[in-house]
Protein backbone atom coordinates (compact mmCIF):
# COMPACT_ATOMS: atom_id res chain seq x y z
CA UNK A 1 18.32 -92.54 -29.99
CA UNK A 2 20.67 -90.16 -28.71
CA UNK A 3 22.16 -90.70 -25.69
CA UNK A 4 22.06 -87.27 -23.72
CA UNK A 5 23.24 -85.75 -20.38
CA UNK A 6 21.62 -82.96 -19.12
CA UNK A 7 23.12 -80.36 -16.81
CA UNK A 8 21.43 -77.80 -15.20
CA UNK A 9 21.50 -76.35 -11.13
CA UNK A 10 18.51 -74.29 -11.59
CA UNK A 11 15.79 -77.60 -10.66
CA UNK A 12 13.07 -75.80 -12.21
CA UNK A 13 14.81 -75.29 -15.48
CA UNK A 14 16.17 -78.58 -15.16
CA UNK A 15 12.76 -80.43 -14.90
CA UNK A 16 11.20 -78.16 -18.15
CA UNK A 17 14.27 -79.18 -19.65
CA UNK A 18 14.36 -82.98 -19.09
CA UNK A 19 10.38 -83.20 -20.09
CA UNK A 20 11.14 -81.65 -22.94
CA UNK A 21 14.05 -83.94 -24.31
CA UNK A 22 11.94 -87.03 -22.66
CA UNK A 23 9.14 -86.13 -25.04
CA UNK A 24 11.37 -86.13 -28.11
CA UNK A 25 11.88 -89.56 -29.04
CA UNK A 26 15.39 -89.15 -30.37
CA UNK A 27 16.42 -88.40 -27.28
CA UNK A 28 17.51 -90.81 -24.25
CA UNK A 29 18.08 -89.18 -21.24
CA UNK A 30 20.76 -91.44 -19.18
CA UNK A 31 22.06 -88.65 -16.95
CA UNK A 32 20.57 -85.79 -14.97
CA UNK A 33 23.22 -83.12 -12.78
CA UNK A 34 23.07 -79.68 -11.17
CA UNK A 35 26.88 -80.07 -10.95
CA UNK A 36 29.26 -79.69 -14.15
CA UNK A 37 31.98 -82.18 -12.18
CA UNK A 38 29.67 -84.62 -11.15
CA UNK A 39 28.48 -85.11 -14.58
CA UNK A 40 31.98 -85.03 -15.64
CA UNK A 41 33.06 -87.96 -13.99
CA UNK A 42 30.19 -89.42 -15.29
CA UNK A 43 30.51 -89.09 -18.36
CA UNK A 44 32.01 -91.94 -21.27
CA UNK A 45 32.23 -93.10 -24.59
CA UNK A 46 28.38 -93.96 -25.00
CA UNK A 47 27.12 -90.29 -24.44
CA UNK A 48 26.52 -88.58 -27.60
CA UNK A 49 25.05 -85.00 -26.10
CA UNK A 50 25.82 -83.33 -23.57
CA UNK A 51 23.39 -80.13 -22.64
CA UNK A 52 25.72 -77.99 -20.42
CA UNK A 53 24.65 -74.85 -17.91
CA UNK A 54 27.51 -72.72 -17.04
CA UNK A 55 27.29 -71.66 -13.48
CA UNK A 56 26.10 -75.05 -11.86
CA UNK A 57 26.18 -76.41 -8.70
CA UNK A 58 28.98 -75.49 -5.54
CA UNK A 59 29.96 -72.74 -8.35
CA UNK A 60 31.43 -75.47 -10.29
CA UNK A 61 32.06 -73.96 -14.09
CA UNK A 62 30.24 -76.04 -17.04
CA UNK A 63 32.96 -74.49 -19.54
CA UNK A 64 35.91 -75.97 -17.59
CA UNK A 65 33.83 -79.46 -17.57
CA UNK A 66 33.37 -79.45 -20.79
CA UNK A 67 36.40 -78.28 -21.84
CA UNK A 68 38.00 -81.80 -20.62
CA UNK A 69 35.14 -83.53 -21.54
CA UNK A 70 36.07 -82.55 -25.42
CA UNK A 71 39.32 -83.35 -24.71
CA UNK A 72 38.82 -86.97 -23.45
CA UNK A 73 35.71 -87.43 -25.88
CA UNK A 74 35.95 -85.30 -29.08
CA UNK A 75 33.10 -87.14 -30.49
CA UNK A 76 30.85 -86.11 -27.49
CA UNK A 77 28.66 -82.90 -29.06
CA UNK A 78 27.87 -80.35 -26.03
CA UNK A 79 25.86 -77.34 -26.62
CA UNK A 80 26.17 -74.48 -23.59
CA UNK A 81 23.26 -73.71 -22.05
CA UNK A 82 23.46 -70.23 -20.45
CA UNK A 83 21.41 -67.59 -19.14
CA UNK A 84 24.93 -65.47 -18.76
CA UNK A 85 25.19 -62.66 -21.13
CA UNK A 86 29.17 -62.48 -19.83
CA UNK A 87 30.71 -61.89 -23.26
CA UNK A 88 33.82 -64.10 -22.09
CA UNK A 89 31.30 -67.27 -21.39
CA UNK A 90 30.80 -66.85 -25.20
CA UNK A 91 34.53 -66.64 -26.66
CA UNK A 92 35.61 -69.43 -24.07
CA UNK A 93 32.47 -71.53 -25.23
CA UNK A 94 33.91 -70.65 -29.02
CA UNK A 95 37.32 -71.15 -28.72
CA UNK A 96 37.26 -75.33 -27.79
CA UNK A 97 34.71 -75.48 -25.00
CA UNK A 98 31.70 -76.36 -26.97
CA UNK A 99 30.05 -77.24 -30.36
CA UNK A 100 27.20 -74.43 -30.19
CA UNK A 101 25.76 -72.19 -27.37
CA UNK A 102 22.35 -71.12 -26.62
CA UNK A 103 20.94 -68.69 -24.67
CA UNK A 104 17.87 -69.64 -22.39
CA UNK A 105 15.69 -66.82 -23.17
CA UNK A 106 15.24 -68.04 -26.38
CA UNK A 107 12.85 -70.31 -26.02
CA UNK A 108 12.90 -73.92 -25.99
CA UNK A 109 11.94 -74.71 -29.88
CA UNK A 110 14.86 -72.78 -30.61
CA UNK A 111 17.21 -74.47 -28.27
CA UNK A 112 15.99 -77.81 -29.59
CA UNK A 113 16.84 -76.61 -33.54
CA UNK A 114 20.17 -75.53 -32.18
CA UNK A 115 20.78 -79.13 -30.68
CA UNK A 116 19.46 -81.12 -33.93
CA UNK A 117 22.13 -78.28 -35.98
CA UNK A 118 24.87 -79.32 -34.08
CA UNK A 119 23.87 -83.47 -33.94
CA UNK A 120 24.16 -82.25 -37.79
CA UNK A 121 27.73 -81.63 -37.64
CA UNK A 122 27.08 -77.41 -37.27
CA UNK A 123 28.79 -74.93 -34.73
CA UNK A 124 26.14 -72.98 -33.78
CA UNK A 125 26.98 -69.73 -32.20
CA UNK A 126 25.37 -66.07 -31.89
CA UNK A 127 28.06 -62.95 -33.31
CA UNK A 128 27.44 -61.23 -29.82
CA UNK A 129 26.39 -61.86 -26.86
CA UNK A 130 22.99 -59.85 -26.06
CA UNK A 131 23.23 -56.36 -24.98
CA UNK A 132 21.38 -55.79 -21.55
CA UNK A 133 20.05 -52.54 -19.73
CA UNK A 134 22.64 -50.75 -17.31
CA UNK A 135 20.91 -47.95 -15.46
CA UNK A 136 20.67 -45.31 -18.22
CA UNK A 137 22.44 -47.18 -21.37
CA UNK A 138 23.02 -50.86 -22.69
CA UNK A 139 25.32 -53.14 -21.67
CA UNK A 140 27.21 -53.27 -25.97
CA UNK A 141 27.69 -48.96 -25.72
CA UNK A 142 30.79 -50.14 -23.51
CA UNK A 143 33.91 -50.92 -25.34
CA UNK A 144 35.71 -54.65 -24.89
CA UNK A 145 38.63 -53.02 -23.32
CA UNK A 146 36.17 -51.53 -21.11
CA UNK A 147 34.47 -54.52 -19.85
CA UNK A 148 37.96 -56.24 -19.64
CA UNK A 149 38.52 -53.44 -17.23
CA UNK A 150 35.36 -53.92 -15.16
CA UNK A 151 36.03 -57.66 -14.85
CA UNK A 152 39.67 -56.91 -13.03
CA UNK A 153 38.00 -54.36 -11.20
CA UNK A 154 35.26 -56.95 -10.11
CA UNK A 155 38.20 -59.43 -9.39
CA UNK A 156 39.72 -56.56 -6.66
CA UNK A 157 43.03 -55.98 -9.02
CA UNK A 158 44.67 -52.53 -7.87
CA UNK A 159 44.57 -49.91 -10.89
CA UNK A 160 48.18 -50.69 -11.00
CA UNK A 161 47.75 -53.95 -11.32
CA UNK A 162 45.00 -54.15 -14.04
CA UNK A 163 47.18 -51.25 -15.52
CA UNK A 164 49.91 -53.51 -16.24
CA UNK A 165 47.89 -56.56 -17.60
CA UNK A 166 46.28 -54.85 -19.70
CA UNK A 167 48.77 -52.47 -20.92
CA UNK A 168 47.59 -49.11 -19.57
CA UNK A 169 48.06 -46.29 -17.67
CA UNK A 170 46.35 -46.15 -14.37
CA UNK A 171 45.05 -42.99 -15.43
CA UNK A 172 43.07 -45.02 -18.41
CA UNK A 173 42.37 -47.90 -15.83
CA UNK A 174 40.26 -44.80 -13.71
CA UNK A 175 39.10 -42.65 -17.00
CA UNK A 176 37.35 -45.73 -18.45
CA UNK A 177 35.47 -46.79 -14.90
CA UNK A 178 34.77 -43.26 -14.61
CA UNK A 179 33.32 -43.45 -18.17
CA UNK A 180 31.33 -46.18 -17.82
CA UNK A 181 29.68 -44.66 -14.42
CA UNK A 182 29.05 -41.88 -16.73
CA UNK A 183 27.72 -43.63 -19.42
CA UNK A 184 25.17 -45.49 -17.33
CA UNK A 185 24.12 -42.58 -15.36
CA UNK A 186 25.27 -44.92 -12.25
CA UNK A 187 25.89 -43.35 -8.74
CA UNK A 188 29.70 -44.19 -8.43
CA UNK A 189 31.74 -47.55 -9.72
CA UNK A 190 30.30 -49.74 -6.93
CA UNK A 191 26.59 -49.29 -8.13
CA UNK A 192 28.20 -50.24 -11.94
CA UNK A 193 29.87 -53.26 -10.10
CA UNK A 194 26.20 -54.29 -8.63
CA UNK A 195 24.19 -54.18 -11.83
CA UNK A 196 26.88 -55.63 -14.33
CA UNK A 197 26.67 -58.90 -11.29
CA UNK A 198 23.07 -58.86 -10.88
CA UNK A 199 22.53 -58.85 -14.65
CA UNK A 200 25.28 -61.37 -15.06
CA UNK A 201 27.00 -59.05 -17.84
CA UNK A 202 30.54 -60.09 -15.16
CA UNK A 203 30.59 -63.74 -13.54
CA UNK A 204 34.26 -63.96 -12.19
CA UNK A 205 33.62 -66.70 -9.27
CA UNK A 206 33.40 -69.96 -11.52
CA UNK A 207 35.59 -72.97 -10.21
CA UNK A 208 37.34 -74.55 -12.57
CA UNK A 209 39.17 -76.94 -10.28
């Protein structure tokens, strides 16, 4: 059997989850969070899987978690578990934070093909992450720079300042929020910063510390 910890903040989600992997018998549940860090310093050589959320518990990030989890236990296999669309969650769960990511929408048969994939020694990740609905276009007719923009923005970095991160005139920093209002038929920049939150296309207040 494999020994598995599940994290999850959302109880709900977290019970569906756990019944699931308790009816599967090549699974043994031995650990049960809502917070990344708790499960963190929980966590040793026996666990095998690791199912990780990504916004858990006191904000606590599930991609800085299992970032050092990796680190300290490379053999550990931890597939993401995300209802974020944030396109960053995805490159930061690519680039060393994870074996595979899946997103929750999916539905659970799926998630549970994606888990036996990666036991399997495969990196299971989507090309994108999915486009969602922004007032009066989708969340993928923005650009990357564009969203790297918004995320600053989000953050409360001065034009100047997200100017000179990203390597732009302040006039771009202002033409491509004004675009993007445009684009999604929104009000004025704070009703984009509301929707790309509530939809969780931006999530800029994980912990991951």
């Amino acid at each position: 059997m494999i020994n598995t910890i599940l994290v999850e903040d959302d109880l709900y989600i977290q019970k569906h989850f756990a019944e699931r992997l308790k009816s599967n018998e090549i699974f043994r549940l031995v650990g049960v969070y809502r917070d990344a860090f708790e499960a963190e310093r929980n966590c040793n050589s026996s666990i095998q899987l690791i199912l990780m959320d990504v916004q858990t518990q006191h904000k606590h990030s599930g991609l800085a978690a299992a970032k050092r989890i990796k680190k300290a236990f490379p053999n550990i296999k931890i597939v993401i578990v995300t209802s974020l669309v944030d396109p960053q969650v995805l490159e930061q769960a690519k680039t060393g934070a994870a074996d595979s990511l899946w997103y929750k929408d999916h539905g659970t048969e799926e998630l549970i093909s994606v888990i036996r994939r990666t036991l399997a020694g495969e990196k299971v990740f989507p090309d994108t992450s999915p486009a969602i609905e922004m007032e009066g276009t989708m969340s993928d007719t923005f650009s990357p720079r564009q969203l790297d923009i918004l995320r600053l923005y989000i953050k409360g970095f001065t034009y100047q300042e997200i100017a000179d991160k990203l390597g732009i005139s302040k006039n771009g920093v202002r033409w491509n929020l004004d675009d993007m209002v445009e684009k999604g038929r929104f009000e004025n920049r704070e009703a984009l910063v509301v929707t790309a939150i509530e939809n969780k296309l931006m999530v800029t207040t994980l912990k991951d510390e």
